[in-house]
Protein backbone atom coordinates (compact mmCIF):
# COMPACT_ATOMS: atom_id res chain seq x y z
CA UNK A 1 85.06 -190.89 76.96
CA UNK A 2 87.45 -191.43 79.83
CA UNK A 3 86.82 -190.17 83.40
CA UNK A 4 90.00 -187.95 82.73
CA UNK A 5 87.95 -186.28 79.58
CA UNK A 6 84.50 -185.72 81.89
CA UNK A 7 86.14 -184.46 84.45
CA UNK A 8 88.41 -181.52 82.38
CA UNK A 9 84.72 -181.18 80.90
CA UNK A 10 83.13 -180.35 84.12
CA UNK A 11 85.39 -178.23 85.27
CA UNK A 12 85.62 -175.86 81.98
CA UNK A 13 81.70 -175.92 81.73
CA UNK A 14 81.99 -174.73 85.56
CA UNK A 15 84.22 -172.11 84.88
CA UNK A 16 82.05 -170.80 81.47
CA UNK A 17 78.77 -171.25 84.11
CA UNK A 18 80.28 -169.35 86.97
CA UNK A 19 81.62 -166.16 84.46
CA UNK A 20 78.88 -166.44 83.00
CA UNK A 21 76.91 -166.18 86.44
CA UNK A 22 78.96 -163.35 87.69
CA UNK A 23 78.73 -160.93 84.83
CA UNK A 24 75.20 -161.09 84.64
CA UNK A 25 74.97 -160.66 88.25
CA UNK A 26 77.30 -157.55 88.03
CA UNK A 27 75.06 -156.52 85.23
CA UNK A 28 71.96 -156.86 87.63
CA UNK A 29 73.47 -154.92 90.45
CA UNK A 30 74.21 -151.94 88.10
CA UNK A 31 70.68 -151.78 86.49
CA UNK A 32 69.47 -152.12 90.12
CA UNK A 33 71.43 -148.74 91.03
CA UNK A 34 70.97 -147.02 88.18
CA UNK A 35 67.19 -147.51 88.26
CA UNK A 36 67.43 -146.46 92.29
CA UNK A 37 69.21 -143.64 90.62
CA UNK A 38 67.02 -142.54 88.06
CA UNK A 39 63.80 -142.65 90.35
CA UNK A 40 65.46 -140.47 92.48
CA UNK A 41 66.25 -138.18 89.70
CA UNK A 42 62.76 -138.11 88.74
CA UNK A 43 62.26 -136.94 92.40
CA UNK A 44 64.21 -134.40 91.96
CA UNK A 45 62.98 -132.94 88.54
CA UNK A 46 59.48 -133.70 89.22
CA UNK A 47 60.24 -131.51 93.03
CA UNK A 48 62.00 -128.50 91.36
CA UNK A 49 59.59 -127.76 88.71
CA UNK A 50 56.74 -127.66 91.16
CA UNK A 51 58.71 -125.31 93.57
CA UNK A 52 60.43 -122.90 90.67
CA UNK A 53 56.32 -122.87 89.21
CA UNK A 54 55.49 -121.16 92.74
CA UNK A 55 58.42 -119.30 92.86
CA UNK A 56 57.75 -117.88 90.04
CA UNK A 57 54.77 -116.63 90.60
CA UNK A 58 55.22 -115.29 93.97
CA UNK A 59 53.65 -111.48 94.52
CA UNK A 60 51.10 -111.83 91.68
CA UNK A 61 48.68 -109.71 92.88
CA UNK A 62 50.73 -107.61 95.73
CA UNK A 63 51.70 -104.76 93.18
CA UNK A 64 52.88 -101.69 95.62
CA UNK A 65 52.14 -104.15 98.91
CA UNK A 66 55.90 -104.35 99.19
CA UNK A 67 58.01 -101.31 99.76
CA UNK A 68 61.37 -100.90 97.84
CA UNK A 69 64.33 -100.84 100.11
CA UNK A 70 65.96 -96.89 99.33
CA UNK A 71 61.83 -95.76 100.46
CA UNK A 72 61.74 -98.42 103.25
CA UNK A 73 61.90 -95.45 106.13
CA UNK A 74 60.68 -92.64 104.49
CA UNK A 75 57.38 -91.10 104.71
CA UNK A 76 55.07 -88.88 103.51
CA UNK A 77 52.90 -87.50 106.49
CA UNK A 78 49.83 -86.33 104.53
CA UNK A 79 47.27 -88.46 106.45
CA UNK A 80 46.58 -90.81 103.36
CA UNK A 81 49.50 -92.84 102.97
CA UNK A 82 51.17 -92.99 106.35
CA UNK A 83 54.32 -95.02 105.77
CA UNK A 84 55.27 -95.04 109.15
CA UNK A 85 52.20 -97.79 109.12
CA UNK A 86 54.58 -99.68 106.58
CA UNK A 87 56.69 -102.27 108.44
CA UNK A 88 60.14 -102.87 107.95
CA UNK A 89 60.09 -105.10 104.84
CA UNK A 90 61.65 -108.85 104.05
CA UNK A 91 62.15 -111.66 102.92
CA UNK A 92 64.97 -112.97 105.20
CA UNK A 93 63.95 -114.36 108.85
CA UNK A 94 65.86 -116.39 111.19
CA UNK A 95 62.98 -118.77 111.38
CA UNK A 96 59.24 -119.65 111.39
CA UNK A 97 57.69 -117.83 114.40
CA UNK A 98 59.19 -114.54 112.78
CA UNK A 99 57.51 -113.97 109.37
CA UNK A 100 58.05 -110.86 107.50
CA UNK A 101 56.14 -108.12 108.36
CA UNK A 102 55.29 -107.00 104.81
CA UNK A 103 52.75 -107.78 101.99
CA UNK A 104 49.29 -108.19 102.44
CA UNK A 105 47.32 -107.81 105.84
CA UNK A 106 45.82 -110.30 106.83
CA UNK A 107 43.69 -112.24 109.68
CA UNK A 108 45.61 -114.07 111.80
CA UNK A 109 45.39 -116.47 114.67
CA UNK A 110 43.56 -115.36 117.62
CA UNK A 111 41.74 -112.87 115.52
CA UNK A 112 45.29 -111.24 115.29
CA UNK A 113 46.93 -108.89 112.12
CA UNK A 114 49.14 -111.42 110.28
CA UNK A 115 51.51 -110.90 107.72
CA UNK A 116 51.30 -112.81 103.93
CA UNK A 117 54.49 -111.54 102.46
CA UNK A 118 55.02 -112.76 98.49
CA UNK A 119 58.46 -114.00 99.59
CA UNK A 120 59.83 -115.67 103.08
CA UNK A 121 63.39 -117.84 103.41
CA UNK A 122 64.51 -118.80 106.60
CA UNK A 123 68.33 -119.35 106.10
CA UNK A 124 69.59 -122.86 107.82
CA UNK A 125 67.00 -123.03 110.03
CA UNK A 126 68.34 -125.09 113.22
CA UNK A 127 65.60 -124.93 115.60
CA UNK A 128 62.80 -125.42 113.12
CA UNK A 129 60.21 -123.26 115.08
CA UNK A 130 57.04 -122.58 114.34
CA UNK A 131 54.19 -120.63 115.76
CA UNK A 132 51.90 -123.54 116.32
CA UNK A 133 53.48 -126.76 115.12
CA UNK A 134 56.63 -128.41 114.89
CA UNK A 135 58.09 -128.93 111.68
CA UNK A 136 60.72 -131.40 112.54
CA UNK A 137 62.98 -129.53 109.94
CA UNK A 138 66.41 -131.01 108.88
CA UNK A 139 68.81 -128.93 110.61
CA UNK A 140 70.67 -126.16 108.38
CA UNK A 141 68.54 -126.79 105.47
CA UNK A 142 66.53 -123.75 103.62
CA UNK A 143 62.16 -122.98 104.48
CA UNK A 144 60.99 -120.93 101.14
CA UNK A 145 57.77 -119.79 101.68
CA UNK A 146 56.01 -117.74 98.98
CA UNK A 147 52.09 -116.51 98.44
CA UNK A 148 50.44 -114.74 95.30
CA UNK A 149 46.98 -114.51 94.06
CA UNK A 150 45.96 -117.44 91.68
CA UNK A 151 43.76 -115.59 88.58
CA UNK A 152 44.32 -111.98 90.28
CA UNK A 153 43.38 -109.53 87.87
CA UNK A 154 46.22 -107.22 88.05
CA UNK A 155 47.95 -104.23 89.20
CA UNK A 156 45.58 -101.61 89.91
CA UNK A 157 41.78 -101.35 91.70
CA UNK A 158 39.00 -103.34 89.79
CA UNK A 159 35.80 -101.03 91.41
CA UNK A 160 36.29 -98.16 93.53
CA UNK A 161 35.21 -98.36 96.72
CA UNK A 162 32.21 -96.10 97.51
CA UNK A 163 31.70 -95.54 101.31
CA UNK A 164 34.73 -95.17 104.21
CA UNK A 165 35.51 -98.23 105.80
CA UNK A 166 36.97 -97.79 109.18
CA UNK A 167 36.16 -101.04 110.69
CA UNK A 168 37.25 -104.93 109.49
CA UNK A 169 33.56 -105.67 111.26
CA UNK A 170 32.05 -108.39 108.87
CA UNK A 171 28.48 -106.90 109.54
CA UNK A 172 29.41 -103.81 106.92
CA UNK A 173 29.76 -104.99 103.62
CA UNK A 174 32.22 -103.46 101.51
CA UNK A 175 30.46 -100.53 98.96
CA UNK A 176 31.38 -100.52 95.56
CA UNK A 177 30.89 -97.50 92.98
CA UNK A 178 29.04 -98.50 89.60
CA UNK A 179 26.10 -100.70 88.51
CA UNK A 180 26.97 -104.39 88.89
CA UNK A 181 29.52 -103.21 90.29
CA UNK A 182 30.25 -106.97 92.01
CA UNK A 183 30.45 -108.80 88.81
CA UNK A 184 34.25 -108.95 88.37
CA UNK A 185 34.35 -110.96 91.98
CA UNK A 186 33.33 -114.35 92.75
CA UNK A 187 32.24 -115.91 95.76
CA UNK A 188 34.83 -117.46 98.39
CA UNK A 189 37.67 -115.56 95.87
CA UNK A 190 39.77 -112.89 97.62
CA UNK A 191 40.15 -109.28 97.14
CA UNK A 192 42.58 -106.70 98.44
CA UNK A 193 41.29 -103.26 99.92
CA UNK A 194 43.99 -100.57 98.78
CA UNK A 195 44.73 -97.00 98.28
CA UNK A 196 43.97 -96.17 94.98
CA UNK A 197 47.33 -94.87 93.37
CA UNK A 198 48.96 -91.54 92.89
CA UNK A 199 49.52 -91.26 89.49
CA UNK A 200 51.69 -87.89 89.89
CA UNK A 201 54.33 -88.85 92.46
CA UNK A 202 56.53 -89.32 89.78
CA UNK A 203 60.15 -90.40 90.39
CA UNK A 204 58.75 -90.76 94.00
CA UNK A 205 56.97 -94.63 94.56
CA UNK A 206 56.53 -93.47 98.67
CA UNK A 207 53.09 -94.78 98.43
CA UNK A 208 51.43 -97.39 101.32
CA UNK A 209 48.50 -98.93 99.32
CA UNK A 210 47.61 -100.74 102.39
CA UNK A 211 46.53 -104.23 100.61
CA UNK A 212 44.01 -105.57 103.54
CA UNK A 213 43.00 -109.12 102.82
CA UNK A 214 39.31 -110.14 102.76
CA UNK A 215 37.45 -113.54 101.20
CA UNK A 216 33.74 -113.02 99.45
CA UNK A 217 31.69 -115.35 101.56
CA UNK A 218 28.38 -114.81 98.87
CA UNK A 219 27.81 -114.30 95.29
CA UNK A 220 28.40 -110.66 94.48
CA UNK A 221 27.25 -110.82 90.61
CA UNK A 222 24.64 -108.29 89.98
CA UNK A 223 25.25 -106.59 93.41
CA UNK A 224 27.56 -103.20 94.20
CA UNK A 225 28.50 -104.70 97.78
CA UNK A 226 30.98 -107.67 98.90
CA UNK A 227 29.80 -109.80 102.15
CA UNK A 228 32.68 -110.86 103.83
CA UNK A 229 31.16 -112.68 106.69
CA UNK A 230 33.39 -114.34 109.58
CA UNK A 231 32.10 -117.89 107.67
CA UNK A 232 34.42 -121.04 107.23
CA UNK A 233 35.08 -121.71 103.29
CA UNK A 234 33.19 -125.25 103.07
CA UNK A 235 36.41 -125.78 100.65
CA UNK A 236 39.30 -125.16 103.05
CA UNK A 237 37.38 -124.58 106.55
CA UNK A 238 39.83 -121.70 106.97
CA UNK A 239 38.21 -118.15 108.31
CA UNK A 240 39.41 -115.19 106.44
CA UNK A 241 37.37 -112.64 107.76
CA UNK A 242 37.04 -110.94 111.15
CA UNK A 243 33.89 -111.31 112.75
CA UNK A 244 34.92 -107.75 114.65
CA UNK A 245 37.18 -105.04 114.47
CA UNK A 246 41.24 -105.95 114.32
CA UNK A 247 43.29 -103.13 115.02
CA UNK A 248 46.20 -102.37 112.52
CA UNK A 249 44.23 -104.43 109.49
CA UNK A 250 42.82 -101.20 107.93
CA UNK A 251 46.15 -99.08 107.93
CA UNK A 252 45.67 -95.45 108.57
CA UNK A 253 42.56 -95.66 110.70
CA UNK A 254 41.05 -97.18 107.49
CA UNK A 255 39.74 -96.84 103.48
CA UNK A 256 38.48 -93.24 102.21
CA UNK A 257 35.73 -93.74 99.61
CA UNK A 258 36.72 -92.31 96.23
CA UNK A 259 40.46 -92.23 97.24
CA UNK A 260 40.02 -96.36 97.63
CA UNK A 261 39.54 -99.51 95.57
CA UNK A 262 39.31 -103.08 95.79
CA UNK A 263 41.51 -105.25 93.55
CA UNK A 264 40.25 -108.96 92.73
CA UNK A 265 42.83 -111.23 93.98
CA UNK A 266 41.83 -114.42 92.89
CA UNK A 267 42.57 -117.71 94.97
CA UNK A 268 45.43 -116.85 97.63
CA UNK A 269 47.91 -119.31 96.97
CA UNK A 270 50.42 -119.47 100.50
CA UNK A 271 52.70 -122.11 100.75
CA UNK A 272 55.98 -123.42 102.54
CA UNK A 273 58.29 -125.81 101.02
CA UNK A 274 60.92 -127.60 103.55
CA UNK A 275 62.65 -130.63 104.39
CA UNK A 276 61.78 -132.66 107.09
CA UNK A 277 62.80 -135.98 108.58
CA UNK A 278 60.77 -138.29 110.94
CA UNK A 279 62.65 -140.64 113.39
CA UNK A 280 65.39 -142.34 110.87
CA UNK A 281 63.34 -142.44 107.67
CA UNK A 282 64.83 -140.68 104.52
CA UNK A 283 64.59 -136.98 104.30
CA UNK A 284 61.14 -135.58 102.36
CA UNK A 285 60.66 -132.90 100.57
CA UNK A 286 57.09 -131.20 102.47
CA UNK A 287 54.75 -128.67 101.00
CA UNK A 288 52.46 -126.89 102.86
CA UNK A 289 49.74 -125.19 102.18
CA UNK A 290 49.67 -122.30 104.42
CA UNK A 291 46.39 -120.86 103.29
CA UNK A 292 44.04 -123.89 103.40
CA UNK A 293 44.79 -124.33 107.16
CA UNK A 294 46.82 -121.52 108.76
CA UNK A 295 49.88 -122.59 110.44
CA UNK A 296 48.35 -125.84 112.34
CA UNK A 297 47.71 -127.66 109.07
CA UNK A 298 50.29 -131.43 108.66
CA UNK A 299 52.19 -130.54 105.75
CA UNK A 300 52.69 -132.96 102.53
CA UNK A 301 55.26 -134.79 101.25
CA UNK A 302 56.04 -133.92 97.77
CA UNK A 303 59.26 -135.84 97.37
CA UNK A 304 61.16 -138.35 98.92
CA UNK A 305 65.13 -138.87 99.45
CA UNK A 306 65.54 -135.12 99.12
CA UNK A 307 67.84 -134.24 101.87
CA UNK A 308 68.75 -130.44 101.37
CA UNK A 309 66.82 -127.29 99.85
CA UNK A 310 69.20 -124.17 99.73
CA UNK A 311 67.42 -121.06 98.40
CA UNK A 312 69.94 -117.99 97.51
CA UNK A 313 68.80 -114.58 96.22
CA UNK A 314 70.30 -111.76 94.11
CA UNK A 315 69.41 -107.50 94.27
CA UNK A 316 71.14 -105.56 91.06
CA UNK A 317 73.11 -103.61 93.73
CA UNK A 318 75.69 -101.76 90.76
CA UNK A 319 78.71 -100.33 91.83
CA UNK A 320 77.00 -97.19 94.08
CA UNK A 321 73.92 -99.56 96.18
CA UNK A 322 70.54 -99.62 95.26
CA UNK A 323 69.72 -95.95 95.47
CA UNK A 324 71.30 -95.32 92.78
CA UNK A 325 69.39 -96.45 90.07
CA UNK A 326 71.41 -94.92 87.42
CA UNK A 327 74.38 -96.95 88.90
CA UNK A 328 73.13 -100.31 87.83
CA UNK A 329 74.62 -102.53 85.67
CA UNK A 330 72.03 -104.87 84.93
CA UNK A 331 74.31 -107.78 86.26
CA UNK A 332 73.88 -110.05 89.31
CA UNK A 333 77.55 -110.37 90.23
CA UNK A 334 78.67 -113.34 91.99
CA UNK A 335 81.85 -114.30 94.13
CA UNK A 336 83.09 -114.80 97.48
CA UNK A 337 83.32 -111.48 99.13
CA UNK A 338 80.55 -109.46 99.96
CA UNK A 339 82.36 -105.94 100.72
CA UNK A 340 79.76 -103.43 100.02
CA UNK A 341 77.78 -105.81 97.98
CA UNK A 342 79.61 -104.62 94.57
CA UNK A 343 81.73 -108.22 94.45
CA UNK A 344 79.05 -110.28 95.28
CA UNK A 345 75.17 -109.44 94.82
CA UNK A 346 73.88 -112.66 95.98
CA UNK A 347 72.44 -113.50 99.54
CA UNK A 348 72.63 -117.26 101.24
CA UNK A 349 75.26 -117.99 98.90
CA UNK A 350 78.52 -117.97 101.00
CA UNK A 351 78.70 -118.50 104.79
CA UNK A 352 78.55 -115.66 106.80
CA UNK A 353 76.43 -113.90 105.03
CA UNK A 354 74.06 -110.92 106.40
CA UNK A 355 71.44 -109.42 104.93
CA UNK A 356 71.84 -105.48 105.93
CA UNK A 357 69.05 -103.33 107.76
CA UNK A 358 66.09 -101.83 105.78
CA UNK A 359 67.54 -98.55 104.79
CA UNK A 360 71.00 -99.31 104.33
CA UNK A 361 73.14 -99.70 101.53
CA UNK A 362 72.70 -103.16 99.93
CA UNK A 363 69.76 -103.97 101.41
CA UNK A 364 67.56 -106.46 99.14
CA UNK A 365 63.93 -107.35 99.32
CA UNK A 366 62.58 -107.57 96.43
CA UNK A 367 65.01 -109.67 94.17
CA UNK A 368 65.67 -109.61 90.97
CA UNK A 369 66.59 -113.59 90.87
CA UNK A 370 66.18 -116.40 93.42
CA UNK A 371 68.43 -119.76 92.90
CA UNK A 372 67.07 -122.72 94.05
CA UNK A 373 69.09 -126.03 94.73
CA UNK A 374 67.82 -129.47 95.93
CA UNK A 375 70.17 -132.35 96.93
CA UNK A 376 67.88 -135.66 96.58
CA UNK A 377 69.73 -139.08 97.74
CA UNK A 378 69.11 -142.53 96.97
CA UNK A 379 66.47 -144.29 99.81
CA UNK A 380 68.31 -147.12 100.93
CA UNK A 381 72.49 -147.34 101.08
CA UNK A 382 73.97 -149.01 98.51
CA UNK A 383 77.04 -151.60 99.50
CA UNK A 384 79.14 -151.32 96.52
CA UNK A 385 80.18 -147.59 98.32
CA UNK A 386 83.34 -147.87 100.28
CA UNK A 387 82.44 -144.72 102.41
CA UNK A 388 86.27 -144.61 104.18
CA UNK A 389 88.15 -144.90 100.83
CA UNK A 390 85.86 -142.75 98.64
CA UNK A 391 85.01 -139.68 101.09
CA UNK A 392 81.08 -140.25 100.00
CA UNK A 393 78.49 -138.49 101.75
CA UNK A 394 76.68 -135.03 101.92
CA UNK A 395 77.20 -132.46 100.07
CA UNK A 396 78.25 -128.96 100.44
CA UNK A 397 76.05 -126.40 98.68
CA UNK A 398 75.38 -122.49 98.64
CA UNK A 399 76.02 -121.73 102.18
CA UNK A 400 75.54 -124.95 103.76
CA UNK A 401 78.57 -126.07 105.15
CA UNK A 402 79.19 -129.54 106.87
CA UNK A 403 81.74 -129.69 110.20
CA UNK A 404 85.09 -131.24 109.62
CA UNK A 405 85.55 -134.15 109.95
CA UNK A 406 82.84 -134.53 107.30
CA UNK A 407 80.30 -137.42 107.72
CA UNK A 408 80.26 -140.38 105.03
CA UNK A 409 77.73 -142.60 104.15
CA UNK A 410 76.74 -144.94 101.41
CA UNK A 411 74.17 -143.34 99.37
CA UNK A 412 74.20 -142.17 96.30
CA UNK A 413 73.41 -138.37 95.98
CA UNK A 414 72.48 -135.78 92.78
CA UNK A 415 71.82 -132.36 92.85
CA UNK A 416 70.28 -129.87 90.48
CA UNK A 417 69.95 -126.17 90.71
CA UNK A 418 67.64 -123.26 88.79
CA UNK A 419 67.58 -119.57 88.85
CA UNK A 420 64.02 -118.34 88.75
CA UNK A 421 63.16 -114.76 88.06
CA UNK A 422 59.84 -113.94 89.97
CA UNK A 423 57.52 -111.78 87.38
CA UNK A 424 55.73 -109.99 89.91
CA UNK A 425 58.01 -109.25 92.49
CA UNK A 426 59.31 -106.12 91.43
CA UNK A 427 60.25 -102.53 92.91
CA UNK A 428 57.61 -99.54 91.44
């Protein structure tokens, strides 16, 4: 061979090499970010079925502990079921240090009444307050909190409650009526004190059950009384139970035997879900769990990369407002106007909207549907992104609206939304 021949050799081997080289190094770079992609994606799936699986479940347990909207001011004055005791309902706040004042009654911090309502959003929260902690909470992103009793047993009272109780004192146990009468409770489980129901109001659900909050601090099998000692649970070393009287937990000046009942409410299941970012790290998904450790308790991260949680939520309004029932359509309308909620029945799903006063036409809390979307991007930027020429970067969803001119960025971004329809959370 001449030097002519190995050289034209050389150079064509060079050229098959180097094409070679390249495609399987273009090849590399997109399995690279489409596995980035796909673990992110599995973020995402694996977040949203954990919160719609809450969600779903939210008011298990609080049957009649949340008023309906058309009897949110109305009342019935005969001593028994003051609903002027009844605060104004939920779910919407404008952030974390102003929680719903509806649902269960509960013991709060410094031996305070708190509120445990099945359902709390706070809208775009931009100050990310909180009563005790700061959640460092990605500005104008969604906070769904929701509670319901894990293995409740229901709807109605499980014993009747024998003698008054007047006091939240944790040195009077809590009567029951029947032999062995405590055997449908469990130690360290919760129960509700209520207002046994008025089967004859009819057309008329203006009933206060009261639903007071207490925890079993011994084993009640075999007895007709419930200790509910001011004792941490050696599970959660959370305190439940008042060790003295805390006005506005009994509503009413307090429970009339016979015309009372306790209602086993299982394991209290309370938890937040939010997005939070520390220093410049990627934005996490957090979960916390509200009723292991109050509102002082570090939250969890439950996924990573996800940047935005909107939550939305939908009343059958009809054509005439709620109180009309016969004016339903069975529809949850959607659009962009919300003139006398008949166009659009949704909440948190356009800018500007505002949820009306208790009382008013329109006014939703307890909905029919709640729509939850998550926007999960990719951890670290990805260089084959030219952010000028392609526009890439956040994304606008439900009401969550970015300033012009729009920030861009490099990261690859997927979103996924579900409707959940809560099976407890219903009107009487």
């Amino acid at each position: 061979m001449t030097l002519v021949e190995i050289m034209v050799t050389l150079i064509i081997a060079s050229i098959i090499a180097a094409s070679t080289f390249m495609f399987f190094a273009g090849q590399q770079r997109i399995y690279d970010t489409q596995t980035r992609v796909l673990n992110i994606q599995q973020n995402l799936w694996a977040a949203m079925e954990v919160v719609s699986r809450y969600t779903r479940a939210t008011g298990s347990g609080m049957f009649e502990c949340v008023q309906p909207a058309s009897y949110a001011n109305s009342a019935l004055g005969d001593g028994t079921r003051l609903l002027s005791d009844f605060p104004s309902p939920g779910p919407l706040t404008p952030n974390m240090a102003a929680p719903p004042t509806t649902g269960v009654r509960a013991l709060g911090a410094g031996n305070n009444l708190t509120w445990i309502p099945p359902l709390w959003i706070v809208n775009n929260d931009v100050d990310s307050t909180d009563t005790s902690a700061p959640l460092n909470v990605v500005a104008n992103t969604d906070i769904l909190t929701v509670a319901f009793g894990n293995r409740t047993s229901g709807t109605d009272v499980d014993a009747p409650l024998a003698l008054n109780f007047a006091n939240t004192s944790s040195s009077t146990p809590i009567s029951l009526t029947g032999a062995n009468a405590g055997d449908m409770f469990r130690q360290w489980e919760f129960i509700l004190l209520l207002v046994t129901p008025d089967w004859g109001y009819g057309t008329n659900p203006t009933v206060n059950r009261g639903c007071t909050l207490f925890q079993v601090t011994s084993d009640p099998r075999g007895l007709t009384a419930l200790a509910h000692d001011a004792t941490a649970d050696p599970a959660t070393g959370t305190v439940w139970n008042p060790a003295g009287d805390v006005p506005g937990m009994l509503p009413g000046g307090g429970y009339t035997g016979g015309s009372a009942g306790v209602r086993n409410f299982g394991e209290l299941r309370w938890v937040s879900f939010f997005i939070q970012r520390v220093g410049t790290g990627a934005p996490n998904l957090m979960m916390r769990m509200r009723h292991r450790s109050g509102d002082s308790g570090a939250p969890q991260v439950l996924a990573e990369g996800i940047e935005d949680l909107q939550v939305s939520f939908a009343c059958d309004t009809g054509t005439l407002g709620i109180y009309n029932l016969a004016a339903l359509n069975g529809r949850l309308d959607e659009g962009t106007s919300d003139a006398g909620r008949r166009l659009d029945e949704w909440w948190n799903n356009v800018p500007g909207d505002v949820l009306p006063a208790p009382g008013t036409e329109g006014f939703c809390n307890l909905p029919t549907a709640i729509r939850i979307t998550m926007v999960v991007r990719t951890l670290f930027p990805d260089d084959l992104i030219d952010p000028v020429a392609s526009g890439n970067g956040p994304m606008d969803v439900e009401d969550h609206r970015y300033a012009s001119p729009r920030p861009t960025d490099q990261f690859r971004r997927r979103v996924l939304t579900t409707t959940v329809y809560p099976r407890n959370n219903k009107p009487l």
